[in-house]
Protein backbone atom coordinates (compact mmCIF):
# COMPACT_ATOMS: atom_id res chain seq x y z
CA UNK A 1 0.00 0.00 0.00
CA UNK A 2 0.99 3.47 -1.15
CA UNK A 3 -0.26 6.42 0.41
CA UNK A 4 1.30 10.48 0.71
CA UNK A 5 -0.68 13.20 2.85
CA UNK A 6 -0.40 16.37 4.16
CA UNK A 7 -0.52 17.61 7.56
CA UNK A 8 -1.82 15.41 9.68
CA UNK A 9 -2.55 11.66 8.79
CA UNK A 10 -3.97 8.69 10.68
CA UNK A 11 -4.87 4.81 9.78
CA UNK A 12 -5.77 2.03 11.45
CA UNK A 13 -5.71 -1.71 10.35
CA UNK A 14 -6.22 -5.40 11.43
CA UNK A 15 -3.08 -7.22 11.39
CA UNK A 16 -3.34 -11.01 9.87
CA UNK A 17 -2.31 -13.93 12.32
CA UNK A 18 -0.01 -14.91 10.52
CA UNK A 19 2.22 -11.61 11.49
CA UNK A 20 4.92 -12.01 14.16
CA UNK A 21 3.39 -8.95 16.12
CA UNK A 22 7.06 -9.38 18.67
CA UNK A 23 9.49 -8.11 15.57
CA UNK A 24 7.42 -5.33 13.21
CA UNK A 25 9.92 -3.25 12.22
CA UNK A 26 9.31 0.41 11.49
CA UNK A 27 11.50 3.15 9.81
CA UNK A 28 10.57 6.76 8.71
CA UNK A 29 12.79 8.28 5.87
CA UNK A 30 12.29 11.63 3.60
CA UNK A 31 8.41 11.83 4.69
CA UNK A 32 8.12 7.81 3.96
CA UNK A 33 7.31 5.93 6.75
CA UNK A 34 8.15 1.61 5.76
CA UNK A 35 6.88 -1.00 8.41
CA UNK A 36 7.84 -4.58 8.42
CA UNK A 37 5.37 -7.21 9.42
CA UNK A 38 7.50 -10.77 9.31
CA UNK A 39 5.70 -13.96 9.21
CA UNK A 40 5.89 -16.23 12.22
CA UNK A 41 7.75 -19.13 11.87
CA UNK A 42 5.74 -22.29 11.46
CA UNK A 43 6.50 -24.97 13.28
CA UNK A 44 6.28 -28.04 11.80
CA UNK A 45 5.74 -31.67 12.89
CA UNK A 46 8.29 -34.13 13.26
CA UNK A 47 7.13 -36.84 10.47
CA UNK A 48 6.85 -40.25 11.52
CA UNK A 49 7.03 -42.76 9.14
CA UNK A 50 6.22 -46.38 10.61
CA UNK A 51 7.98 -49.62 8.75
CA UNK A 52 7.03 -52.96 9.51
């Protein structure tokens, strides 16, 4: 998403879960303002193959 205003600016949004809400990174540059949302990291389960 893209967006330039100006004076004062405000927005609100619903993050996915799949967002790793501990580790958003955010950086403001030249009137830009870039936020990170990583992924979490899935875990997933050991595969257990049974041989007879």
């Amino acid at each position: 998403m893209v967006e330039r205003s100006f004076g004062k600016f405000e927005r609100a949004f619903s993050l996915p879960d799949y967002v790793d809400i501990q580790n958003i990174k955010a950086k403001y540059n030249d009137g830009v303002l870039t936020i990170e949302l990583p992924k979490k990291k899935e875990e997933k389960p050991a595969l257990e193959i049974k041989v007879e």
